[in-house]
Protein backbone atom coordinates (compact mmCIF):
# COMPACT_ATOMS: atom_id res chain seq x y z
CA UNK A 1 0.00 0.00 0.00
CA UNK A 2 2.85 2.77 0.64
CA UNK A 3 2.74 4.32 -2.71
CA UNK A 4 -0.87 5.54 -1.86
CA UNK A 5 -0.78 6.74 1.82
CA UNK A 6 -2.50 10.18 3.05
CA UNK A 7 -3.21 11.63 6.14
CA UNK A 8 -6.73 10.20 7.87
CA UNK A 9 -5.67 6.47 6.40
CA UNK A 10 -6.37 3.75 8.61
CA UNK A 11 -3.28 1.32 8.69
CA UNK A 12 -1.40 -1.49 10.83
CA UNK A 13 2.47 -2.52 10.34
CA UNK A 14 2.64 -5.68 10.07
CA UNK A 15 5.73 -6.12 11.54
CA UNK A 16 4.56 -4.73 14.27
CA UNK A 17 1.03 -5.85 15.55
CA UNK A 18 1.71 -5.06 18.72
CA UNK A 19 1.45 -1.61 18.09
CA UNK A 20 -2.56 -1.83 16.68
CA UNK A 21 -4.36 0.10 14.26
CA UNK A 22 -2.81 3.63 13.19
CA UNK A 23 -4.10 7.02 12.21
CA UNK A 24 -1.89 8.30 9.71
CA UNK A 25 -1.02 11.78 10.18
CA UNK A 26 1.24 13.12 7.56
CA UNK A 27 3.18 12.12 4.33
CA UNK A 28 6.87 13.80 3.31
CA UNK A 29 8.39 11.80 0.87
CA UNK A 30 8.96 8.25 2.12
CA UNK A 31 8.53 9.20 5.95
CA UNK A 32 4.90 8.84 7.45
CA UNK A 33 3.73 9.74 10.59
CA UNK A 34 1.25 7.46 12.12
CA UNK A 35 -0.46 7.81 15.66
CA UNK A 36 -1.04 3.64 16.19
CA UNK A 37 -3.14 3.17 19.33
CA UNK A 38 -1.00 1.22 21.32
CA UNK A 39 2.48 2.99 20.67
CA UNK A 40 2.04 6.49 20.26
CA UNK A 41 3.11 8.70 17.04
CA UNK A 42 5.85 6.79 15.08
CA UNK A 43 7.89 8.13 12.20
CA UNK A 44 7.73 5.47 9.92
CA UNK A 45 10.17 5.20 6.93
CA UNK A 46 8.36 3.45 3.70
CA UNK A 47 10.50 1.17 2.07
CA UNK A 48 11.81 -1.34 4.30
CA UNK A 49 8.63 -0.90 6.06
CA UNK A 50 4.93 -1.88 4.40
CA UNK A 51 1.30 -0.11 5.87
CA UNK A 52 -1.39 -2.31 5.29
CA UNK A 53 -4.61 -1.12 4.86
CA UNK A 54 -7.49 -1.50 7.74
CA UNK A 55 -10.66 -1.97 6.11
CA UNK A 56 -12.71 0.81 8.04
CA UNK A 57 -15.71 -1.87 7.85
CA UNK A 58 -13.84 -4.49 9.93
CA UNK A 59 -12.65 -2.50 12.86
């Protein structure tokens, strides 16, 4: 999903589940800030790291 990513998306890292479902807050070039509700805001560099989509219907 990272090549389409703007700010009100609903997203999870994979990687990290842990950290539950983000808010993303801004886009600058690869670096996205996300405000996941069980770690806080992260900075979250897009490349070695892939957002997946929450499907607003499933939450």
């Amino acid at each position: 999903m990272n090549g389409e990513l703007f700010p009100g998306d609903r997203v999870i890292n994979p990687a990290r589940p842990d950290w539950g479902t983000g808010q993303v807050q801004s886009v600058v070039g690869n670096r996205v800030t996300v405000n996941f509700e069980h770690a806080g805001k992260m900075m979250v560099h897009i490349g070695p790291v892939t957002l997946e989509p929450v499907d607003r219907d499933a939450e």
